[in-house]
N, C-alpha and C. Protein backbone atom coordinates (compact mmCIF):
# COMPACT_ATOMS: atom_id res chain seq x y z
N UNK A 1 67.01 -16.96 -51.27
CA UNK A 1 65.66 -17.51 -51.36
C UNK A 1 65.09 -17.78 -49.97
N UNK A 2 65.75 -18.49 -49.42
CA UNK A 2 65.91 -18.60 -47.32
C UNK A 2 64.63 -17.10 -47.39
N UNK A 3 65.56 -15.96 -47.45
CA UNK A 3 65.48 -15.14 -46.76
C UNK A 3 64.23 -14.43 -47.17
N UNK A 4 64.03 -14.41 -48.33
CA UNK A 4 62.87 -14.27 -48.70
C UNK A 4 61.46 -14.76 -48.08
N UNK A 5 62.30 -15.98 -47.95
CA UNK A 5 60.90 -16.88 -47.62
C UNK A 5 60.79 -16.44 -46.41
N UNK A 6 61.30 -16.06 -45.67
CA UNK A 6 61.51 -15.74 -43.77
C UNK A 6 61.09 -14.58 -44.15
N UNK A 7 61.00 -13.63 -44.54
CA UNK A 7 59.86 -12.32 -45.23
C UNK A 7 58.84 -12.38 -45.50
N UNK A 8 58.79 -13.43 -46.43
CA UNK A 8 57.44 -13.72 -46.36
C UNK A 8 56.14 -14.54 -45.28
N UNK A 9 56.66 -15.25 -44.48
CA UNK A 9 56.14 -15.85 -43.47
C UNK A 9 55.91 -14.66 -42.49
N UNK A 10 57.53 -13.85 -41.95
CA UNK A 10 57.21 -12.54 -41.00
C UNK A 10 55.78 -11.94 -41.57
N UNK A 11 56.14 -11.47 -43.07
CA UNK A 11 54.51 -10.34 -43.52
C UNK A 11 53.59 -11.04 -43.30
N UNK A 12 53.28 -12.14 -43.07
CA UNK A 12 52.16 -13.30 -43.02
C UNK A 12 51.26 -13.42 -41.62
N UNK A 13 53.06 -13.38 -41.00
CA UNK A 13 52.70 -13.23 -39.72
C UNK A 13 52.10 -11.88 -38.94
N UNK A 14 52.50 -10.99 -39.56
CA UNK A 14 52.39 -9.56 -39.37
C UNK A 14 50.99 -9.63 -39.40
N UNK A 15 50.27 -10.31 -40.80
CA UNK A 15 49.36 -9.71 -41.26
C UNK A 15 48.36 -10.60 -40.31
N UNK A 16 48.34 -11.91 -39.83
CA UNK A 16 47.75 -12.41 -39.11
C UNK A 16 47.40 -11.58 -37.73
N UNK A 17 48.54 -11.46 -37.21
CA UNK A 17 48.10 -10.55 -36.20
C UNK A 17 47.22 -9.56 -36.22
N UNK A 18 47.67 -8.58 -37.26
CA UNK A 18 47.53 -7.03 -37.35
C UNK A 18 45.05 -7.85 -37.80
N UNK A 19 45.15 -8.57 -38.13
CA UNK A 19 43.74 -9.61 -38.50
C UNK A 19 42.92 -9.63 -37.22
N UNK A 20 43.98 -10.41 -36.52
CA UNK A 20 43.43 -10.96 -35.12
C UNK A 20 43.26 -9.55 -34.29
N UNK A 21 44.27 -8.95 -34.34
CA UNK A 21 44.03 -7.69 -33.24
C UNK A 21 42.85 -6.79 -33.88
N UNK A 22 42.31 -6.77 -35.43
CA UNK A 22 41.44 -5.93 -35.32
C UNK A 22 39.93 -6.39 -35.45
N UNK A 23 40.41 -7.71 -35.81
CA UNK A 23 39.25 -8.64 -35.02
C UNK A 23 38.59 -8.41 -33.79
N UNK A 24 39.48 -8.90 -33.29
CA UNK A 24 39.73 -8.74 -30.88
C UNK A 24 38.73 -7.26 -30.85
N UNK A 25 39.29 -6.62 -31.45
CA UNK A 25 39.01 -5.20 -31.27
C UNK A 25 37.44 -4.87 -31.62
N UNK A 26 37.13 -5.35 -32.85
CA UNK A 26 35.95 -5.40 -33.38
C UNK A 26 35.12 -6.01 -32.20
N UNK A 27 35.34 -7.29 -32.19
CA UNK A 27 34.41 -8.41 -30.94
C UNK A 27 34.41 -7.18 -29.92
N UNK A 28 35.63 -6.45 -29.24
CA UNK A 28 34.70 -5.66 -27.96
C UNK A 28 33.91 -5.00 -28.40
N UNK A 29 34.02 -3.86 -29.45
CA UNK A 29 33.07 -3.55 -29.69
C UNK A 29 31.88 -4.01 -29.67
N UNK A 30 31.60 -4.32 -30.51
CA UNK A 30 30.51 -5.07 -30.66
C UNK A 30 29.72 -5.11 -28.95
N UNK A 31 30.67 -5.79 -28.33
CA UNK A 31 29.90 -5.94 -27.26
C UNK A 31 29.81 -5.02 -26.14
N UNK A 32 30.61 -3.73 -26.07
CA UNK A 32 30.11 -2.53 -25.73
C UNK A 32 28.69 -1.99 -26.24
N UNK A 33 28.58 -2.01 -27.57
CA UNK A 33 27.45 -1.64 -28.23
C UNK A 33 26.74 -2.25 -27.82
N UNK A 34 26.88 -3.77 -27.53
CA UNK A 34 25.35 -4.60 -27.00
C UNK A 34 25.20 -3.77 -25.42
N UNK A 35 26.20 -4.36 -24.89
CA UNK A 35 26.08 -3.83 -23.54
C UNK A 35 25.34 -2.44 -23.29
N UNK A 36 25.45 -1.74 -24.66
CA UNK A 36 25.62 -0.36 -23.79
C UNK A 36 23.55 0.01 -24.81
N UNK A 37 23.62 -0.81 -25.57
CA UNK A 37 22.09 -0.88 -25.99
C UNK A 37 21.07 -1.61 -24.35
N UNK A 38 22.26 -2.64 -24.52
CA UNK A 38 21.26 -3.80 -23.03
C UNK A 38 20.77 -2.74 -22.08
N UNK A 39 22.15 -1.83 -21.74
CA UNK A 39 21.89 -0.58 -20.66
C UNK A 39 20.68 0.44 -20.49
N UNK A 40 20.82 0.70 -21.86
CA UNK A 40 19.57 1.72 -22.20
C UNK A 40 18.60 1.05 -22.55
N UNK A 41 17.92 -0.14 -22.93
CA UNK A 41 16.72 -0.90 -22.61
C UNK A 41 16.11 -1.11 -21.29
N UNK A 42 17.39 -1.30 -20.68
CA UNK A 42 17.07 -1.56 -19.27
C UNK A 42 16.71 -0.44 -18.77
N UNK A 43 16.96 0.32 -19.09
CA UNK A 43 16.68 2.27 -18.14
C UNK A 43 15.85 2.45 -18.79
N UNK A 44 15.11 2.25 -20.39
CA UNK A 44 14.03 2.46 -20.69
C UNK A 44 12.45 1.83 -19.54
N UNK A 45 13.04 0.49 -19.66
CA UNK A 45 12.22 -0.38 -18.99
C UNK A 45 11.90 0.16 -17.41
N UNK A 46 12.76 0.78 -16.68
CA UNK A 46 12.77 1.12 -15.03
C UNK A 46 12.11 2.47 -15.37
N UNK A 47 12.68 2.78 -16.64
CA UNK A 47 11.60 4.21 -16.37
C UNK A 47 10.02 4.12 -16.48
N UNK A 48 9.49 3.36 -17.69
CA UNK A 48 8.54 3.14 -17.74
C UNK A 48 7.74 2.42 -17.10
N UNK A 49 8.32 1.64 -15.87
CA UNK A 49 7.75 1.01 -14.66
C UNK A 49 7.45 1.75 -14.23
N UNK A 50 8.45 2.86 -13.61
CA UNK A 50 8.58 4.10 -12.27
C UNK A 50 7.14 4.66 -12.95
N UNK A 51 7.30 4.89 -14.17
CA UNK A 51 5.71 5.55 -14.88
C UNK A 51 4.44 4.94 -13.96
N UNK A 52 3.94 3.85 -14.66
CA UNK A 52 3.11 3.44 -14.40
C UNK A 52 2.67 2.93 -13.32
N UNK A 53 4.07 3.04 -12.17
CA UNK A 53 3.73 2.91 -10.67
C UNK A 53 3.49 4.25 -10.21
N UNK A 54 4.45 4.99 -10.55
CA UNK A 54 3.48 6.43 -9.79
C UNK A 54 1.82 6.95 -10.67
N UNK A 55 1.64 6.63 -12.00
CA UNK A 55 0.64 6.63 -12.34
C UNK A 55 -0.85 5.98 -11.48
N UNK A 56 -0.08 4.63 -11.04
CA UNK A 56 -1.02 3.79 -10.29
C UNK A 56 -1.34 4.94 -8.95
N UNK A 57 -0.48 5.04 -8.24
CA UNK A 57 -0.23 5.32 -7.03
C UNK A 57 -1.41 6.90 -7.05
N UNK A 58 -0.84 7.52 -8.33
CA UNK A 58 -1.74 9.12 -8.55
C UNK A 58 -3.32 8.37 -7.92
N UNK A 59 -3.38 7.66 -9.13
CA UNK A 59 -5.11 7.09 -9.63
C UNK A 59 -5.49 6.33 -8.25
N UNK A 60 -4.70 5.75 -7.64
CA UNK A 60 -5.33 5.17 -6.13
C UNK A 60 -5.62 6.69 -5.02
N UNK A 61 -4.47 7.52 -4.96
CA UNK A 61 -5.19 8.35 -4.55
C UNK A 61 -6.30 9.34 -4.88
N UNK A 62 -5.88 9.49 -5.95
CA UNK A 62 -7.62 10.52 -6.78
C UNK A 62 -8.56 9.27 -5.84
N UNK A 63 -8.91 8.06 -6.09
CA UNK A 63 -9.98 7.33 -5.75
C UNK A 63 -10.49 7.64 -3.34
N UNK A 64 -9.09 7.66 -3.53
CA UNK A 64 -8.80 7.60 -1.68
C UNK A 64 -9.85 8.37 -1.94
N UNK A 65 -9.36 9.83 -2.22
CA UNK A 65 -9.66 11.25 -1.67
C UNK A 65 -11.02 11.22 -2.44
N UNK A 66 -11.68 10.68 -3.26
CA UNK A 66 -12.89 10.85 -3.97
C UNK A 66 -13.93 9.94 -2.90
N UNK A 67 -13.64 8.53 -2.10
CA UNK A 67 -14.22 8.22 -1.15
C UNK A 67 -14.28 9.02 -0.05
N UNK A 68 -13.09 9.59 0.37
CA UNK A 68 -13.07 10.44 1.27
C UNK A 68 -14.24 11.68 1.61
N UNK A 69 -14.52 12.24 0.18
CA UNK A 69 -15.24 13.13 -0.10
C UNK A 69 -16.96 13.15 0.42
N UNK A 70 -16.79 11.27 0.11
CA UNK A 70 -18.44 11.05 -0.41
C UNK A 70 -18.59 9.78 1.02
N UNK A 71 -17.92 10.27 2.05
CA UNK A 71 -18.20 9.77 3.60
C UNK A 71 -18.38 10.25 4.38
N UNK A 72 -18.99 10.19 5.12
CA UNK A 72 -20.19 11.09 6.71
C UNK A 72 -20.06 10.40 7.46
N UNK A 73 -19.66 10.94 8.67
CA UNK A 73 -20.50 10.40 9.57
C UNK A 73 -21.26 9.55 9.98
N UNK A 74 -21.31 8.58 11.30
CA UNK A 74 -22.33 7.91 11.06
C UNK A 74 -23.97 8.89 11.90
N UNK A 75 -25.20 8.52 12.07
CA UNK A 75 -25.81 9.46 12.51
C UNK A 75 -25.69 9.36 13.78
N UNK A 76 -25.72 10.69 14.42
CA UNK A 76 -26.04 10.91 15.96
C UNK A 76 -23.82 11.07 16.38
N UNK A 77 -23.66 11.25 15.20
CA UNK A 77 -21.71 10.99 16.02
C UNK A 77 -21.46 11.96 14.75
N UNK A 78 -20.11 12.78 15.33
CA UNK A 78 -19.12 13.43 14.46
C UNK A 78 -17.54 13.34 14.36
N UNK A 79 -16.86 13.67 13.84
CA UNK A 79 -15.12 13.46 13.81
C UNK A 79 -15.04 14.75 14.81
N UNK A 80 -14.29 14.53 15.57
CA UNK A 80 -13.58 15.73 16.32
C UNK A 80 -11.79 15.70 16.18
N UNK A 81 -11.57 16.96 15.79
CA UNK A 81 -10.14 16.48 15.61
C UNK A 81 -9.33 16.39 17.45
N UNK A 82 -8.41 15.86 17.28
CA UNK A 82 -7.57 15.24 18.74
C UNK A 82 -5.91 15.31 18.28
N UNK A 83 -5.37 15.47 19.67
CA UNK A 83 -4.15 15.98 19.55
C UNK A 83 -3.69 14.33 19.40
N UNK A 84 -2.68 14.48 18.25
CA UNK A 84 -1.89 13.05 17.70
C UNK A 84 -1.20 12.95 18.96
N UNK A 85 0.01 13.71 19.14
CA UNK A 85 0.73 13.18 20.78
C UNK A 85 0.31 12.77 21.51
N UNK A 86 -0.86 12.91 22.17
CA UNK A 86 -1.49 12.22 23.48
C UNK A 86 -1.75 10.84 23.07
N UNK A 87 -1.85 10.32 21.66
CA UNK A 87 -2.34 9.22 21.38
C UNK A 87 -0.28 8.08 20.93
N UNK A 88 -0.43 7.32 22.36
CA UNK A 88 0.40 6.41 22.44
C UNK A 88 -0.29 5.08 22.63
N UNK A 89 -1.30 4.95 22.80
CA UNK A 89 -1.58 3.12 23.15
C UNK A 89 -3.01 3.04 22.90
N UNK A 90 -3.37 2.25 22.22
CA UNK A 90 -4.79 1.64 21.75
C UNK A 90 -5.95 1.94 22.92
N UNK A 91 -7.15 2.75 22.46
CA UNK A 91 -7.93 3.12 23.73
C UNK A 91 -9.58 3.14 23.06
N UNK A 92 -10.04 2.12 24.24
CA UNK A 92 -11.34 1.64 23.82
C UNK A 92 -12.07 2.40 24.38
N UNK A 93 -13.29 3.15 24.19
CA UNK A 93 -14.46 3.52 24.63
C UNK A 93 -15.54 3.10 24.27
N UNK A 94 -16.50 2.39 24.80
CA UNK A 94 -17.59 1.99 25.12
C UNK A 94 -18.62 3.08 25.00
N UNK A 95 -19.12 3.36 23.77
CA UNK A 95 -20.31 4.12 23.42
C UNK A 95 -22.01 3.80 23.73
N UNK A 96 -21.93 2.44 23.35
CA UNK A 96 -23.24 1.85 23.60
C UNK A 96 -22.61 0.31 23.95
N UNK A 97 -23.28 -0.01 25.24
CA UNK A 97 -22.86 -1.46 25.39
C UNK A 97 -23.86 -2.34 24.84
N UNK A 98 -23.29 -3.63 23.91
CA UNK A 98 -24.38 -4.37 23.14
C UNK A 98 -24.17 -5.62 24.21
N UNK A 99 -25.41 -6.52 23.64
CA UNK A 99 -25.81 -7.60 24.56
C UNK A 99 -25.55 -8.81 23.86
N UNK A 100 -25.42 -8.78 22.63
CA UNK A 100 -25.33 -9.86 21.67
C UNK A 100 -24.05 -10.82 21.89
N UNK A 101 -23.54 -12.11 21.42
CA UNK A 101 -22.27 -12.76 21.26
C UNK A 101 -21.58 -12.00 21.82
N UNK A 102 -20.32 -12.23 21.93
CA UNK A 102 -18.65 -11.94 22.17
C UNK A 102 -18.20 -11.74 20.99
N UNK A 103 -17.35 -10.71 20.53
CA UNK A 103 -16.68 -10.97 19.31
C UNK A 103 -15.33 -11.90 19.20
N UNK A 104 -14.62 -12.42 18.79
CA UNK A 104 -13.31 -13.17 18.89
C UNK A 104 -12.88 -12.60 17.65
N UNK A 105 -11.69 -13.22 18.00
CA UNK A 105 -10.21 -11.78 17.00
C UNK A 105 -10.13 -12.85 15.94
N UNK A 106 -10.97 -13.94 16.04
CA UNK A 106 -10.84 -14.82 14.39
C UNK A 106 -12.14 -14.44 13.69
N UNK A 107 -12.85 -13.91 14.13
CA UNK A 107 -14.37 -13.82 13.80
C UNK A 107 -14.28 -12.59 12.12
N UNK A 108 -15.58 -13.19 11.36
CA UNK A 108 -16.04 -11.71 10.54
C UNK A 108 -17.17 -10.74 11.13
N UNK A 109 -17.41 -9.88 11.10
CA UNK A 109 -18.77 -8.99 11.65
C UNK A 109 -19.10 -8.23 10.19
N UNK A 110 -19.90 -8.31 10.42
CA UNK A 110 -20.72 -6.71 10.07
C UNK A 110 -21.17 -5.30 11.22
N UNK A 111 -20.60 -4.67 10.34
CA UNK A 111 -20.61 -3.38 11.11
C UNK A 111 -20.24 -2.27 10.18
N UNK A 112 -21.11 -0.64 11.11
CA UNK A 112 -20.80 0.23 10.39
C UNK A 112 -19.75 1.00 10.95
N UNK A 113 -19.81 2.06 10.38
CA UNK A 113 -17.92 2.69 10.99
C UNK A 113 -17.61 4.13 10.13
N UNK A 114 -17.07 4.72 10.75
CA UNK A 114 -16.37 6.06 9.95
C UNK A 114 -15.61 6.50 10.75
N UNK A 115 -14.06 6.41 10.21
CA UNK A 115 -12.84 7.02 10.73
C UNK A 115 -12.68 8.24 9.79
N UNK A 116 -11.40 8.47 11.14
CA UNK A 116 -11.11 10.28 11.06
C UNK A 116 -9.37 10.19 11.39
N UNK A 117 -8.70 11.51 10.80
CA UNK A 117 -7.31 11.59 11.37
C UNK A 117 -7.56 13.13 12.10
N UNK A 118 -6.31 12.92 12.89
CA UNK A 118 -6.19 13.85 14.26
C UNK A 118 -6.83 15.63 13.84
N UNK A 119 -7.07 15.68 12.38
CA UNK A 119 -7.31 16.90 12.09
C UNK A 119 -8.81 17.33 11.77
N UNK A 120 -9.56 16.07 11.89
CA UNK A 120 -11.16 16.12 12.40
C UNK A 120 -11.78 15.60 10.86
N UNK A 121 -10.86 15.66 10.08
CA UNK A 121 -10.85 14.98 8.38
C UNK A 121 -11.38 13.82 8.79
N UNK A 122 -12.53 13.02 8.11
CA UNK A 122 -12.97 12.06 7.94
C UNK A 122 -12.50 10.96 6.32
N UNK A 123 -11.71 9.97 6.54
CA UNK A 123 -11.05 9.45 5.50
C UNK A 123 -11.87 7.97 4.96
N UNK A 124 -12.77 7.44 5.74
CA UNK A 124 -14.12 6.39 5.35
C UNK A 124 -14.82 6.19 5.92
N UNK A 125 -15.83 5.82 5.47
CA UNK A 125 -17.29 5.43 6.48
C UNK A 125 -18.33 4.46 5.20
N UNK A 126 -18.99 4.10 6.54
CA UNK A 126 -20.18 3.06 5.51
C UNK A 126 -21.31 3.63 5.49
N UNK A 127 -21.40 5.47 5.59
CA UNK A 127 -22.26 6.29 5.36
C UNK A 127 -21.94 7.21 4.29
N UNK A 128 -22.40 6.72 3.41
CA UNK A 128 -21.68 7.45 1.90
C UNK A 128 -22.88 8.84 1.80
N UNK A 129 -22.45 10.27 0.68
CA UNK A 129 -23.35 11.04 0.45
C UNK A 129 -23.90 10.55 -0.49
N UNK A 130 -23.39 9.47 -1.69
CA UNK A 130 -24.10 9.93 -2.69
C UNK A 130 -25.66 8.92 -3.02
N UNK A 131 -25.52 8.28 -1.52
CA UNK A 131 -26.63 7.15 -1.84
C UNK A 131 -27.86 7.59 -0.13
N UNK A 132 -26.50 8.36 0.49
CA UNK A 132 -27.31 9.48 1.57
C UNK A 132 -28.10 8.21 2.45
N UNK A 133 -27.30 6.89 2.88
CA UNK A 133 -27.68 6.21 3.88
C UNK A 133 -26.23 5.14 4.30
N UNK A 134 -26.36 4.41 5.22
CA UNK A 134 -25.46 3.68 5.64
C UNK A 134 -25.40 2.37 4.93
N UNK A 135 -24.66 1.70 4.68
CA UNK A 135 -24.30 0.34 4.03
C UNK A 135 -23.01 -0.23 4.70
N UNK A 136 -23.53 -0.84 5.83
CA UNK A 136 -22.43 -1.78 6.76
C UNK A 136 -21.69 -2.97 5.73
N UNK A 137 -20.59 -3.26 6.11
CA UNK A 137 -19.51 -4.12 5.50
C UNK A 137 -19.48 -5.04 6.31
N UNK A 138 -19.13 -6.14 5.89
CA UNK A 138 -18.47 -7.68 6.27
C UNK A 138 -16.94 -7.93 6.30
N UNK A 139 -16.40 -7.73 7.78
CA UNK A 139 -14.93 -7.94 7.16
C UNK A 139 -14.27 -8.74 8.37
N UNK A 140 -13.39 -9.14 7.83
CA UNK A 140 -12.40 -10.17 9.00
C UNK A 140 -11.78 -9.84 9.85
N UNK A 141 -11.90 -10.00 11.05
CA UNK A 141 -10.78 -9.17 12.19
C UNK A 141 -9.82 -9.84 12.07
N UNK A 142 -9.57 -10.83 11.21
CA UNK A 142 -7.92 -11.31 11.28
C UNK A 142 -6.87 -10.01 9.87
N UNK A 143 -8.15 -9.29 9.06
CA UNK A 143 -7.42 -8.83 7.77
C UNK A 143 -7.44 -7.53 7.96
N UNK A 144 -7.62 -6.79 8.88
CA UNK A 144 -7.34 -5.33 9.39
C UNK A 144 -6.69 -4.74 9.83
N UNK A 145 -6.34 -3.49 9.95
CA UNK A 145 -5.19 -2.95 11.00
C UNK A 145 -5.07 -3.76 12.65
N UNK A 146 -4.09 -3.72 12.74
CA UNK A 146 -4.40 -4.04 14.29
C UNK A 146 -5.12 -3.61 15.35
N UNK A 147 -5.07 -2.12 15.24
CA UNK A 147 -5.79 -1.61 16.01
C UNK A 147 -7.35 -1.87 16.25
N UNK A 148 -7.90 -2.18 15.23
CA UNK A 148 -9.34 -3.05 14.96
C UNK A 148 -9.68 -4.32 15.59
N UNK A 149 -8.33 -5.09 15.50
CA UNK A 149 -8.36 -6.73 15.57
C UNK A 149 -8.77 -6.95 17.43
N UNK A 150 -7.46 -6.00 18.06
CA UNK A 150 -7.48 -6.06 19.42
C UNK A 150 -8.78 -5.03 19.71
N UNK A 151 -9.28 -4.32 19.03
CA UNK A 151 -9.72 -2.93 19.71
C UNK A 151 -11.51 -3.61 19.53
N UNK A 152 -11.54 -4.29 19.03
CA UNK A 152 -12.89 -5.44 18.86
C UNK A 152 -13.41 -6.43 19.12
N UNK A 153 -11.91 -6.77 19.18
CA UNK A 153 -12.27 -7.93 19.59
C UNK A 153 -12.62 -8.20 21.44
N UNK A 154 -13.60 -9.12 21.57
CA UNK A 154 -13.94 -8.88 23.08
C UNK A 154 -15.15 -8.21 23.67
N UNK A 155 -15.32 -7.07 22.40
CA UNK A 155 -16.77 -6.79 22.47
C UNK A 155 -17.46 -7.29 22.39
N UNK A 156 -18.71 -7.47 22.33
CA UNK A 156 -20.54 -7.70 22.11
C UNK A 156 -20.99 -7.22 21.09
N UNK A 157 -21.78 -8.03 20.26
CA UNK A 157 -22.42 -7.35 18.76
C UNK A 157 -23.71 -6.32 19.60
N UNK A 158 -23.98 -5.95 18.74
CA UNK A 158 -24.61 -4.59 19.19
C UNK A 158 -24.36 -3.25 19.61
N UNK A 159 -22.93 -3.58 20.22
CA UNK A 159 -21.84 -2.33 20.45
C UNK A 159 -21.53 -1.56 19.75
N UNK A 160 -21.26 -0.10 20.12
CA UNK A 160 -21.18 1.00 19.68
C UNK A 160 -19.62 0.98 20.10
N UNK A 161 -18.11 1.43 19.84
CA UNK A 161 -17.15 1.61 20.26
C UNK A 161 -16.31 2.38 19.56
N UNK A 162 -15.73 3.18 20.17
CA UNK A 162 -14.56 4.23 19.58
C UNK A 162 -13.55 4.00 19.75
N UNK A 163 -12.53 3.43 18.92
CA UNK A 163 -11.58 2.95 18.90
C UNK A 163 -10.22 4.53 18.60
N UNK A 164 -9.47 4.81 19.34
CA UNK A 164 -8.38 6.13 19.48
C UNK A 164 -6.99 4.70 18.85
N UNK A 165 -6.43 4.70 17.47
CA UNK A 165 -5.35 4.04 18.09
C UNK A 165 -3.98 4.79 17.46
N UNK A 166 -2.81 4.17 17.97
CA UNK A 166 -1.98 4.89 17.30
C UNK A 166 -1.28 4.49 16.03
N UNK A 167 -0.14 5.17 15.66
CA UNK A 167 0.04 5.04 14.00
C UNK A 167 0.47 3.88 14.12
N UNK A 168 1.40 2.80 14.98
CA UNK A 168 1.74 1.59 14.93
C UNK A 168 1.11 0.70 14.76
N UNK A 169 0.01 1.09 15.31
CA UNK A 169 -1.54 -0.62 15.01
C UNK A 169 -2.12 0.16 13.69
N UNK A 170 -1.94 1.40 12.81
CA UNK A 170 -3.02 1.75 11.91
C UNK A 170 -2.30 1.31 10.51
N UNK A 171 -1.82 2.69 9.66
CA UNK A 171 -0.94 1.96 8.68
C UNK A 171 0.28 2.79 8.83
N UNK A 172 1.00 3.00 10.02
CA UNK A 172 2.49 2.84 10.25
C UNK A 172 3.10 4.24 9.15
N UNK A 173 4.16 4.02 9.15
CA UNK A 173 4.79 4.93 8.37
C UNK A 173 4.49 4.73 6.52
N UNK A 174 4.22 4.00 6.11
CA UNK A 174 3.49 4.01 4.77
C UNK A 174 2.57 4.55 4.58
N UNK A 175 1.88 4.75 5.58
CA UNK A 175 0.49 5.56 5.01
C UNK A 175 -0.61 4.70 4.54
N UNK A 176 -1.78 5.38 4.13
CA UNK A 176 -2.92 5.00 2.79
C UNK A 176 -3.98 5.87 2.58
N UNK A 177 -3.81 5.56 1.49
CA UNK A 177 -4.26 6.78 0.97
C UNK A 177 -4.10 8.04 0.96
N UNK A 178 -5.43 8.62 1.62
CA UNK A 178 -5.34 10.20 2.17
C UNK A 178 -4.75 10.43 3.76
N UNK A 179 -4.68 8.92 3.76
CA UNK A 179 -4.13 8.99 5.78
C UNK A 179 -2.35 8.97 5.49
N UNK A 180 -1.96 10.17 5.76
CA UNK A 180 -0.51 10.28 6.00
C UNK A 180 0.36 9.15 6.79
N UNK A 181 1.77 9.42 6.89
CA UNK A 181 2.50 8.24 7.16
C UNK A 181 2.32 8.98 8.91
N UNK A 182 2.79 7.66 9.72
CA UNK A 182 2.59 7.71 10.76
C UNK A 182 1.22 8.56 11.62
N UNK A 183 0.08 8.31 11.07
CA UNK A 183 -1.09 9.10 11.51
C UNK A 183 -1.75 8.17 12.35
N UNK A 184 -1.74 8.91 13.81
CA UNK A 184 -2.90 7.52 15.05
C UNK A 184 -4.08 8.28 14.17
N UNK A 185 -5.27 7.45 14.37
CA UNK A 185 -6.87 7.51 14.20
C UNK A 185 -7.27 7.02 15.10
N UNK A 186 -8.55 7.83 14.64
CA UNK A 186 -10.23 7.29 15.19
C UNK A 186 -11.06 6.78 14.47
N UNK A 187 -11.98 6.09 15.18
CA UNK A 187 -13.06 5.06 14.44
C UNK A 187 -14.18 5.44 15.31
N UNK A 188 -15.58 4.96 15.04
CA UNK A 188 -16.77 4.61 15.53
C UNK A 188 -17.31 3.73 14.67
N UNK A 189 -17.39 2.38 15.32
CA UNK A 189 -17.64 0.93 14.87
C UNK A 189 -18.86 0.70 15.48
N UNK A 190 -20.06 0.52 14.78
CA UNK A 190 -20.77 -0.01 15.36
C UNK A 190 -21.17 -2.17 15.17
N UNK A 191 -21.29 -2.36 15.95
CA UNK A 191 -20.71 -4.13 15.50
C UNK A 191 -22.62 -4.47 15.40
N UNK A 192 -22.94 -4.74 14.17
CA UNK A 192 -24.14 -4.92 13.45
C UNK A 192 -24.23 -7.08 14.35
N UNK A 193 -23.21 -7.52 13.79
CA UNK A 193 -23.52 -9.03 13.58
C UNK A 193 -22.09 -9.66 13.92
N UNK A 194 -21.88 -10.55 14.14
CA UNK A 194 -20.94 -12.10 13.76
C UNK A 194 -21.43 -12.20 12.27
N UNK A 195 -20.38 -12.64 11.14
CA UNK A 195 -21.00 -13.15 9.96
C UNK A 195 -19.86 -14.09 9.12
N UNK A 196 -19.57 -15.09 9.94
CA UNK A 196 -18.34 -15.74 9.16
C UNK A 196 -18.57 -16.46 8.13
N UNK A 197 -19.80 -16.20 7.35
CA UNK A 197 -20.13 -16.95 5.87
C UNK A 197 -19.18 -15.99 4.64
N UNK A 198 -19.43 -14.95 4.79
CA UNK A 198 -18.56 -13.85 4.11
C UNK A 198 -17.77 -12.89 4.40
N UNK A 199 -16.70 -12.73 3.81
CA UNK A 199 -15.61 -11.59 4.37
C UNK A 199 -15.01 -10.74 3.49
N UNK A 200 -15.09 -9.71 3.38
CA UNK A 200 -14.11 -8.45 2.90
C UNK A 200 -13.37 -8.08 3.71
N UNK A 201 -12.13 -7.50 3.05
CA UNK A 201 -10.25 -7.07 3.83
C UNK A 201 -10.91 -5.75 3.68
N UNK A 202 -10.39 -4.75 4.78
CA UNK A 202 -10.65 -3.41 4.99
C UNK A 202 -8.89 -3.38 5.16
């Protein structure tokens, strides 16, 4: 009878285990399956970001290159293209000297303007075609490329100036827009006003 009973406790025991282990077994599962669902949500999710960031990125440039299109010149000036190499250090030319204020590198102005990259491509201006006149902007010399901030500051409103700078003061190896990564530019700024009541970021 002993021995029986020691048989029966072993099968008991057997069977507990043989319970627990396919229990144990079950629980990983289980959580492979979560894991491996969590995984592929998550790669759903990065993909459909990556989407809608290069989507963004398309639609900002269609817009670049659609301003690009519908900018001139300002009058009496043109883009000439210029060899990128020669352009290492920020270089001011004095087109028309104005008589007005000083500008300071905290100041807003108004002024008009149309830049170009080294290939004579014109990439904005505040001389649009489709309204076929100029419309000067208000913007902060603290919220611009650098090359603007220093390359302006110091002038006289009324000034005409051509600013040559290189890709380090412009937008660097990122680029914008239609302006490639590491591209020096040109500008022709004409400085309309001081106007620190209002400001737009260029």
């Amino acid at each position: 009878m002993a021995t029986s009973t020691t048989r029966a406790q072993q099968i008991g025991i057997w069977i507990i285990a043989v319970v627990l282990t396919v229990g144990t077994i079950g629980s990983f599962i289980v959580v492979i399956i979560a894991n491996d669902n969590n995984a592929k949500e998550a790669a759903k999710t990065a993909a459909s970001t990556q989407s809608q960031l290069a989507a963004q990125q398309a639609q900002a440039k269609l817009q670049a290159q659609a301003n690009a299109d519908n900018s001139l010149p300002l009058t009496g000036y043109n883009a000439e293209a210029f060899n990128p190499a020669t352009v290492t250090a920020l270089q001011k030319t004095i087109l028309v000297s104005g008589t007005g204020n000083e500008v300071k590198a905290t100041d807003s102005i108004n002024a008009s303007y149309f830049g170009w990259t080294s290939d004579g491509k014109i990439f904005d201006s505040s001389m649009k075609k489709d309204v076929n006149k100029d419309t000067p902007i208000t913007l902060s010399l603290g919220s611009v490329i650098k090359g603007w901030t220093d390359g302006l500051a110091g002038q006289r409103v009324g000034s005409t100036v051509k600013l040559t700078i290189p890709a380090d003061q412009a937008y660097g190896p990122a680029g914008s827009g239609v302006i490639p990564p590491n591209a020096p530019l040109q500008f022709i700024v004409v400085i309309r006003s001081i106007d620190n009541s209002t400001t737009t970021a260029k």
